[in-house]
PDB file of N, CA and C in Angstrom:
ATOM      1  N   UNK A   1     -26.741 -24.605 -19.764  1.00  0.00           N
ATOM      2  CA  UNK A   1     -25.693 -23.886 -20.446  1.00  0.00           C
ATOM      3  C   UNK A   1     -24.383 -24.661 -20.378  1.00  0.00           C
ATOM      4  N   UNK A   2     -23.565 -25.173 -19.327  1.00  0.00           N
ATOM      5  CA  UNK A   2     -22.480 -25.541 -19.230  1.00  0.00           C
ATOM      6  C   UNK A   2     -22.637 -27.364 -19.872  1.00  0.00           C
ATOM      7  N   UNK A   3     -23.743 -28.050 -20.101  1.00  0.00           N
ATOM      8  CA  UNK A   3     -23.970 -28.776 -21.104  1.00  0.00           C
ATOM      9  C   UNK A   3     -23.574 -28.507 -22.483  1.00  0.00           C
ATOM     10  N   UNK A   4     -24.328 -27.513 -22.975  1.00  0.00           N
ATOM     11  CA  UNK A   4     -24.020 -27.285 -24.188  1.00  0.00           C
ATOM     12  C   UNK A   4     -22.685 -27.093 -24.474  1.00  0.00           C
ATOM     13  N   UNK A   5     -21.906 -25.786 -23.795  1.00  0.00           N
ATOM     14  CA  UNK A   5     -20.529 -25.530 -23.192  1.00  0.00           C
ATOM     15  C   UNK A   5     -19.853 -26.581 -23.578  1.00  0.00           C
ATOM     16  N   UNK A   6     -19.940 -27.574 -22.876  1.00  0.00           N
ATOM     17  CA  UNK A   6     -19.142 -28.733 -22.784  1.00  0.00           C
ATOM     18  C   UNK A   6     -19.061 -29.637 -24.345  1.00  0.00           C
ATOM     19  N   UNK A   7     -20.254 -29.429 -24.987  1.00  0.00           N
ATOM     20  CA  UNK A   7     -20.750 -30.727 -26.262  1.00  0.00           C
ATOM     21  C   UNK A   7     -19.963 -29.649 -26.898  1.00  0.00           C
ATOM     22  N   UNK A   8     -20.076 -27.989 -27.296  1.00  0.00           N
ATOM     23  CA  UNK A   8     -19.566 -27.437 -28.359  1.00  0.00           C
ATOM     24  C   UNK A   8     -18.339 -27.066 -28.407  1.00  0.00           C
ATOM     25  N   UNK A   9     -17.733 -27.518 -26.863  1.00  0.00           N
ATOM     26  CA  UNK A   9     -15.907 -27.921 -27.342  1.00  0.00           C
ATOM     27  C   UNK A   9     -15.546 -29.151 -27.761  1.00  0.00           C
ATOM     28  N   UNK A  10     -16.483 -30.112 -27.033  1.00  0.00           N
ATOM     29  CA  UNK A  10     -16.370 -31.813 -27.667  1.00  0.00           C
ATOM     30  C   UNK A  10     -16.100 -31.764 -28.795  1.00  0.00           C
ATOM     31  N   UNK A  11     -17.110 -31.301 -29.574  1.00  0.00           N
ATOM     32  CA  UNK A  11     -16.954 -30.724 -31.048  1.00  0.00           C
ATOM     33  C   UNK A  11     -16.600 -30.145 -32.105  1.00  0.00           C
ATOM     34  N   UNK A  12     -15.306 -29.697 -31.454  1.00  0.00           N
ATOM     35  CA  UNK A  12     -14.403 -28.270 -31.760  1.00  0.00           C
ATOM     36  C   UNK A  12     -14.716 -27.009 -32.342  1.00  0.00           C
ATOM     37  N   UNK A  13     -15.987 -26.791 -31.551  1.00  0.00           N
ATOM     38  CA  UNK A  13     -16.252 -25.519 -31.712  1.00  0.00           C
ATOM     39  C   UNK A  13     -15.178 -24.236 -31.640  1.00  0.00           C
ATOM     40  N   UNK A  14     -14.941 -23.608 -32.570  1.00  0.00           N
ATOM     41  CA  UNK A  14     -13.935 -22.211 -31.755  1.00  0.00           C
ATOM     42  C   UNK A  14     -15.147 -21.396 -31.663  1.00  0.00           C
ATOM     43  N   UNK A  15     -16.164 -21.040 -31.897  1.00  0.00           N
ATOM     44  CA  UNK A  15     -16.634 -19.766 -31.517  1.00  0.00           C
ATOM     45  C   UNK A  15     -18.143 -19.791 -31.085  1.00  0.00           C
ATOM     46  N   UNK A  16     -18.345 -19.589 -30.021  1.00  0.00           N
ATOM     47  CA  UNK A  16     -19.991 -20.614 -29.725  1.00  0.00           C
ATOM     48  C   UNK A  16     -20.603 -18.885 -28.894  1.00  0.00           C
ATOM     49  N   UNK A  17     -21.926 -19.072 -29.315  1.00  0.00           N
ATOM     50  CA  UNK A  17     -22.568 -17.470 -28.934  1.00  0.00           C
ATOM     51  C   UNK A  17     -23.737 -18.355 -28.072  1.00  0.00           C
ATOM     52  N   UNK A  18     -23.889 -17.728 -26.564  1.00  0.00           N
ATOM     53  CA  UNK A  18     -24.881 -18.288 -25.822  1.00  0.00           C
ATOM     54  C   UNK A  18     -26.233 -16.815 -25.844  1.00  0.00           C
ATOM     55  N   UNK A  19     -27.069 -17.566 -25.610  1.00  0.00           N
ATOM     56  CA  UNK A  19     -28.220 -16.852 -25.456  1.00  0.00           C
ATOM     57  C   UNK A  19     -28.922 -17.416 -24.036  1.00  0.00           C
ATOM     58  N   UNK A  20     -28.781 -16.622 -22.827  1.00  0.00           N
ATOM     59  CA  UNK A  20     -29.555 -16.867 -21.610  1.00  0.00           C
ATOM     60  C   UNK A  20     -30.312 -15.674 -21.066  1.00  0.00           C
ATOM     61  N   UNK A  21     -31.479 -16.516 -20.514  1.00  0.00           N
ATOM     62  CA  UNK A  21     -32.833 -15.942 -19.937  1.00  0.00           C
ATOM     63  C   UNK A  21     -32.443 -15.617 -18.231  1.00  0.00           C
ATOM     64  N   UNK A  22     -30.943 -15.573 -17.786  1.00  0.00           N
ATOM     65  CA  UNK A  22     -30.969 -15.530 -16.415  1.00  0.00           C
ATOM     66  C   UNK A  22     -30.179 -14.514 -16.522  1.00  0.00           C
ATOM     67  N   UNK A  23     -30.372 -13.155 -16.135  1.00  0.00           N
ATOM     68  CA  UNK A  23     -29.878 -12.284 -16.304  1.00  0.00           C
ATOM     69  C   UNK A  23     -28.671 -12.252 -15.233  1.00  0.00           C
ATOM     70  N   UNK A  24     -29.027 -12.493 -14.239  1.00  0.00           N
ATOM     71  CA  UNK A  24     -28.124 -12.793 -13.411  1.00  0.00           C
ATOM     72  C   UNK A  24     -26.428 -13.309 -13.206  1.00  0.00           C
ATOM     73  N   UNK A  25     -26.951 -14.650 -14.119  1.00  0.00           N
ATOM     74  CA  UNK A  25     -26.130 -15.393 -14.224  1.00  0.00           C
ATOM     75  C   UNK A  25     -25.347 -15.137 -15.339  1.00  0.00           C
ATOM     76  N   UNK A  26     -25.878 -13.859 -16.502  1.00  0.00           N
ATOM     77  CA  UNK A  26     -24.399 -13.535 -17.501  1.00  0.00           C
ATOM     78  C   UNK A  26     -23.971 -12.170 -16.630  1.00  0.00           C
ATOM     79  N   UNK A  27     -24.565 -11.886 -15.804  1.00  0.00           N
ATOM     80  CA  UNK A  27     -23.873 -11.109 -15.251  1.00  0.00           C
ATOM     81  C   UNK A  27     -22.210 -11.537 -14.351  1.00  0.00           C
ATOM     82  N   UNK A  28     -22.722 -12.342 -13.405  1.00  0.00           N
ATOM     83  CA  UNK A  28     -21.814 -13.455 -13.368  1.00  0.00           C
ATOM     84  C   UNK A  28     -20.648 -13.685 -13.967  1.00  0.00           C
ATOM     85  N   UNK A  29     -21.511 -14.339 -15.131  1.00  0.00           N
ATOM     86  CA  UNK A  29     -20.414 -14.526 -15.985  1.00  0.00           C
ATOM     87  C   UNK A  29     -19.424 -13.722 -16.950  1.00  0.00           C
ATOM     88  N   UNK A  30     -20.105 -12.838 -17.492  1.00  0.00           N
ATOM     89  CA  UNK A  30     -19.493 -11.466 -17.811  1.00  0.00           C
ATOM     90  C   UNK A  30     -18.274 -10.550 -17.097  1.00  0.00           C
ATOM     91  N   UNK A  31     -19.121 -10.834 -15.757  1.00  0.00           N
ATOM     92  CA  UNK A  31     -18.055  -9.802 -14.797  1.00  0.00           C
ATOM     93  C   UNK A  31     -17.283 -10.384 -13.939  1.00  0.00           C
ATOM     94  N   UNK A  32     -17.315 -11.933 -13.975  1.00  0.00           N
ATOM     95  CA  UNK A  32     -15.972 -12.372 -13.391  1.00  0.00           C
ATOM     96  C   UNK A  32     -17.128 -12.752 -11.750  1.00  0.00           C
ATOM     97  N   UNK A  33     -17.661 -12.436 -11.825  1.00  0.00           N
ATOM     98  CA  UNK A  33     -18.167 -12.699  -9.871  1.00  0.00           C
ATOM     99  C   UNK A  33     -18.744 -14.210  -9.953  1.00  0.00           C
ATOM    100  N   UNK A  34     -18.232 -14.458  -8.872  1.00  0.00           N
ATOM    101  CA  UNK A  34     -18.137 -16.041  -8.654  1.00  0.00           C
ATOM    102  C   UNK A  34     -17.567 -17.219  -9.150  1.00  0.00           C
ATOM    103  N   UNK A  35     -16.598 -16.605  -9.675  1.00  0.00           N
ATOM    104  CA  UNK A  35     -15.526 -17.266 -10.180  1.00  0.00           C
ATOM    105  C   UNK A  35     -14.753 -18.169  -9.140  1.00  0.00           C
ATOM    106  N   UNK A  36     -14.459 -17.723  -7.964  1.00  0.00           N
ATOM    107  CA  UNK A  36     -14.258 -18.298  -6.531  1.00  0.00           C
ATOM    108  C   UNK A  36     -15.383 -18.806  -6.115  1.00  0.00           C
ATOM    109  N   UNK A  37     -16.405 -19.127  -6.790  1.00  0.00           N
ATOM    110  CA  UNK A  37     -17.311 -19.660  -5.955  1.00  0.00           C
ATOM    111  C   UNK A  37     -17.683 -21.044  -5.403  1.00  0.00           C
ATOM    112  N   UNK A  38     -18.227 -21.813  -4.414  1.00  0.00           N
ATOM    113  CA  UNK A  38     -17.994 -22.973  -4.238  1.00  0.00           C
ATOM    114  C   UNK A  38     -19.080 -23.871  -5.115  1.00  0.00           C
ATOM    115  N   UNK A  39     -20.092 -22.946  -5.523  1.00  0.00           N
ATOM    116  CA  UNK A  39     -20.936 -23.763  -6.219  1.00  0.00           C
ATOM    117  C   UNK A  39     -20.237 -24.168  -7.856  1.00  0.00           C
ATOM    118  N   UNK A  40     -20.632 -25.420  -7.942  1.00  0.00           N
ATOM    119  CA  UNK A  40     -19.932 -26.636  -8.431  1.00  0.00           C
ATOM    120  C   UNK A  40     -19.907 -25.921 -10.137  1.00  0.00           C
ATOM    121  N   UNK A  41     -21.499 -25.946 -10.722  1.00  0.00           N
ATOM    122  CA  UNK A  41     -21.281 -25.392 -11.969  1.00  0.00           C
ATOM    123  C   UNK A  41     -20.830 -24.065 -12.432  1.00  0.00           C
ATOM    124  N   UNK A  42     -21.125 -22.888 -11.290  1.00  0.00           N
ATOM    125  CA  UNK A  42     -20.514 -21.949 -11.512  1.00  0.00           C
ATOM    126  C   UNK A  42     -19.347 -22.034 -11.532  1.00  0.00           C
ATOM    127  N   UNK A  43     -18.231 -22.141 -10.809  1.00  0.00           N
ATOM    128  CA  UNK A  43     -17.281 -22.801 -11.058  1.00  0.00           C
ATOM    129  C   UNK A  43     -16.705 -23.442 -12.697  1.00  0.00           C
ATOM    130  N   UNK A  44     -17.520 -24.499 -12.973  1.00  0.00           N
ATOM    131  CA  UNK A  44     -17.152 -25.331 -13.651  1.00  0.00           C
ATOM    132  C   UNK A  44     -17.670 -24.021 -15.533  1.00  0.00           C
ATOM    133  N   UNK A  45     -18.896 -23.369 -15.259  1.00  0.00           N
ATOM    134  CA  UNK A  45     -18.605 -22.326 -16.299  1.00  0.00           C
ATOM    135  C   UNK A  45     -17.635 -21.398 -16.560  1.00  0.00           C
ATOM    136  N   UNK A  46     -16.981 -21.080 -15.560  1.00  0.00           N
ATOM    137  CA  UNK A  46     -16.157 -20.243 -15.353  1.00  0.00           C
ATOM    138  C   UNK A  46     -14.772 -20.831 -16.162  1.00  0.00           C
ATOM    139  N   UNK A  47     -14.411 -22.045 -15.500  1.00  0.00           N
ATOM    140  CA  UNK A  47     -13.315 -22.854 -16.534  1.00  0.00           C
ATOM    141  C   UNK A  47     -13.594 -22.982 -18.027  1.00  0.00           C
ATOM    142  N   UNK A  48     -14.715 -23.514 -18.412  1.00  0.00           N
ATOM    143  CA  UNK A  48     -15.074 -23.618 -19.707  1.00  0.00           C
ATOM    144  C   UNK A  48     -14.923 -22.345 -20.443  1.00  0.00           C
ATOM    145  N   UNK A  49     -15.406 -21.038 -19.852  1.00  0.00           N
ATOM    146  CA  UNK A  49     -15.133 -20.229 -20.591  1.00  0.00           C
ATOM    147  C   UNK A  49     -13.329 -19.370 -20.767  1.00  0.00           C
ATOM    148  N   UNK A  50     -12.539 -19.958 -20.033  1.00  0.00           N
ATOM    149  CA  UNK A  50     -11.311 -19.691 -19.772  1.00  0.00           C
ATOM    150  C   UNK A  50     -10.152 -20.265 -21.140  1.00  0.00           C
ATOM    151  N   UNK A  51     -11.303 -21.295 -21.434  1.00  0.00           N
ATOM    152  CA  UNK A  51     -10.486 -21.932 -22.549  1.00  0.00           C
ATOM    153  C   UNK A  51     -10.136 -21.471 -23.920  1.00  0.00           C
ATOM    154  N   UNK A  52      -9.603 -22.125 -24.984  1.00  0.00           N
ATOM    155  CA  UNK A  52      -8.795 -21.249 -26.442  1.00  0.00           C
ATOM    156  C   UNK A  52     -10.151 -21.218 -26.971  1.00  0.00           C
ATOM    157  N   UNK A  53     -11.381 -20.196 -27.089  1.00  0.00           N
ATOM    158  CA  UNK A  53     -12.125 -19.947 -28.206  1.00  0.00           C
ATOM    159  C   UNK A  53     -12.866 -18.452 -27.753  1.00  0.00           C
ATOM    160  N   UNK A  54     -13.606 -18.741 -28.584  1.00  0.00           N
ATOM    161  CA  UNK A  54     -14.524 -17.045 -28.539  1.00  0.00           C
ATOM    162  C   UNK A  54     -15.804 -17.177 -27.991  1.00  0.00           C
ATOM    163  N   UNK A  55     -16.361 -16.693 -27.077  1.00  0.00           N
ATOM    164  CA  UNK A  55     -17.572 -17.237 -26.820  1.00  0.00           C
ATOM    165  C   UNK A  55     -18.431 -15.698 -26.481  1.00  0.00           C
ATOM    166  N   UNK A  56     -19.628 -15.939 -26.964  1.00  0.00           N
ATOM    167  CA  UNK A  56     -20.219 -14.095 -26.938  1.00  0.00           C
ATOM    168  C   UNK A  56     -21.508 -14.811 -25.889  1.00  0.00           C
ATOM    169  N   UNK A  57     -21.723 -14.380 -24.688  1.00  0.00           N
ATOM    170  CA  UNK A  57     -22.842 -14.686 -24.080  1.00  0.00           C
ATOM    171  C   UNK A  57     -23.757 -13.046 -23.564  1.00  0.00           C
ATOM    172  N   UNK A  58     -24.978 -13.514 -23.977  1.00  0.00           N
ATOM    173  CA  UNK A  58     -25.537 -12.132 -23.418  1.00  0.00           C
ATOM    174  C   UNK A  58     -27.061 -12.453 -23.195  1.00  0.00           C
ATOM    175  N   UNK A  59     -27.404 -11.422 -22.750  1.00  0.00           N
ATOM    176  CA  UNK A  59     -28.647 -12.011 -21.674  1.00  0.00           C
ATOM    177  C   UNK A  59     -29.707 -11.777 -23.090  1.00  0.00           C
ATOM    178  N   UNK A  60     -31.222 -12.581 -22.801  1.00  0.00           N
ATOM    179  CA  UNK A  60     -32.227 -12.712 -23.950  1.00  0.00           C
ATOM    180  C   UNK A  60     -33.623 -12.611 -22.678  1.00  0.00           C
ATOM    181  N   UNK A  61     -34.273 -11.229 -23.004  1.00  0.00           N
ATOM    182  CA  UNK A  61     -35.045 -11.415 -21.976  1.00  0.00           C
ATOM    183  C   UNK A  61     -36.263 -12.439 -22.092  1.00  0.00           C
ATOM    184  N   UNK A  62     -37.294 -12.916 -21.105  1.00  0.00           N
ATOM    185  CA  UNK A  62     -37.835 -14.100 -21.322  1.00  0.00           C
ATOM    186  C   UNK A  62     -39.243 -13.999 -22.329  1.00  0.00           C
ATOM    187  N   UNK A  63     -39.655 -12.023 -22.422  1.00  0.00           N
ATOM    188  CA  UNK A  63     -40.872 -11.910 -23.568  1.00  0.00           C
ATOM    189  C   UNK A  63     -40.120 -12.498 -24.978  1.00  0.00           C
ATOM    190  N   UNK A  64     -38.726 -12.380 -25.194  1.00  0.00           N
ATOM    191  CA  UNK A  64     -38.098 -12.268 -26.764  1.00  0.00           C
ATOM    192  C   UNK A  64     -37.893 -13.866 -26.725  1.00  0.00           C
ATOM    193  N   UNK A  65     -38.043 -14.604 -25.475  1.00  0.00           N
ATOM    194  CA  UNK A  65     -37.096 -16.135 -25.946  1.00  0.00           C
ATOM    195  C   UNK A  65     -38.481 -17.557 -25.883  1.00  0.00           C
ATOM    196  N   UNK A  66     -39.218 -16.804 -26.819  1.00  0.00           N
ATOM    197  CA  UNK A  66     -40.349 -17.647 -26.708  1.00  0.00           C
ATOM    198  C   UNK A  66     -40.201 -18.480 -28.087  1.00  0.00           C
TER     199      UNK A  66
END
């Protein structure tokens, strides 16, 4: 995710919609938890999504993302 993240601002994306299979982790990201965290990419998603665009992320469970 924070790959892509990264290529679709390279690119000047303004409005990029993620689709993830880790439910967890848009939770995460959604709700702000681990935003302080020491792990490196969480972290580093957390900035990316802080930046000037629109970004819609929401969870895709793993029967639908085949």
């Amino acid at each position: 995710m924070l790959e892509g993240l990264f290529l679709a601002w390279d690119k000047g994306f303004q409005k990029v919609e993620v689709e993830c299979k880790n439910a967890l982790l848009v939770e995460l990201l959604l709700f702000g938890g681990g935003a302080s965290s020491s792990l490196v990419e969480l972290h580093l998603l957390h900035q990316a999504l802080r930046r000037k665009w629109e970004i819609r992320i929401r969870h895709i469970p793993r029967t639908l993302n085949g």
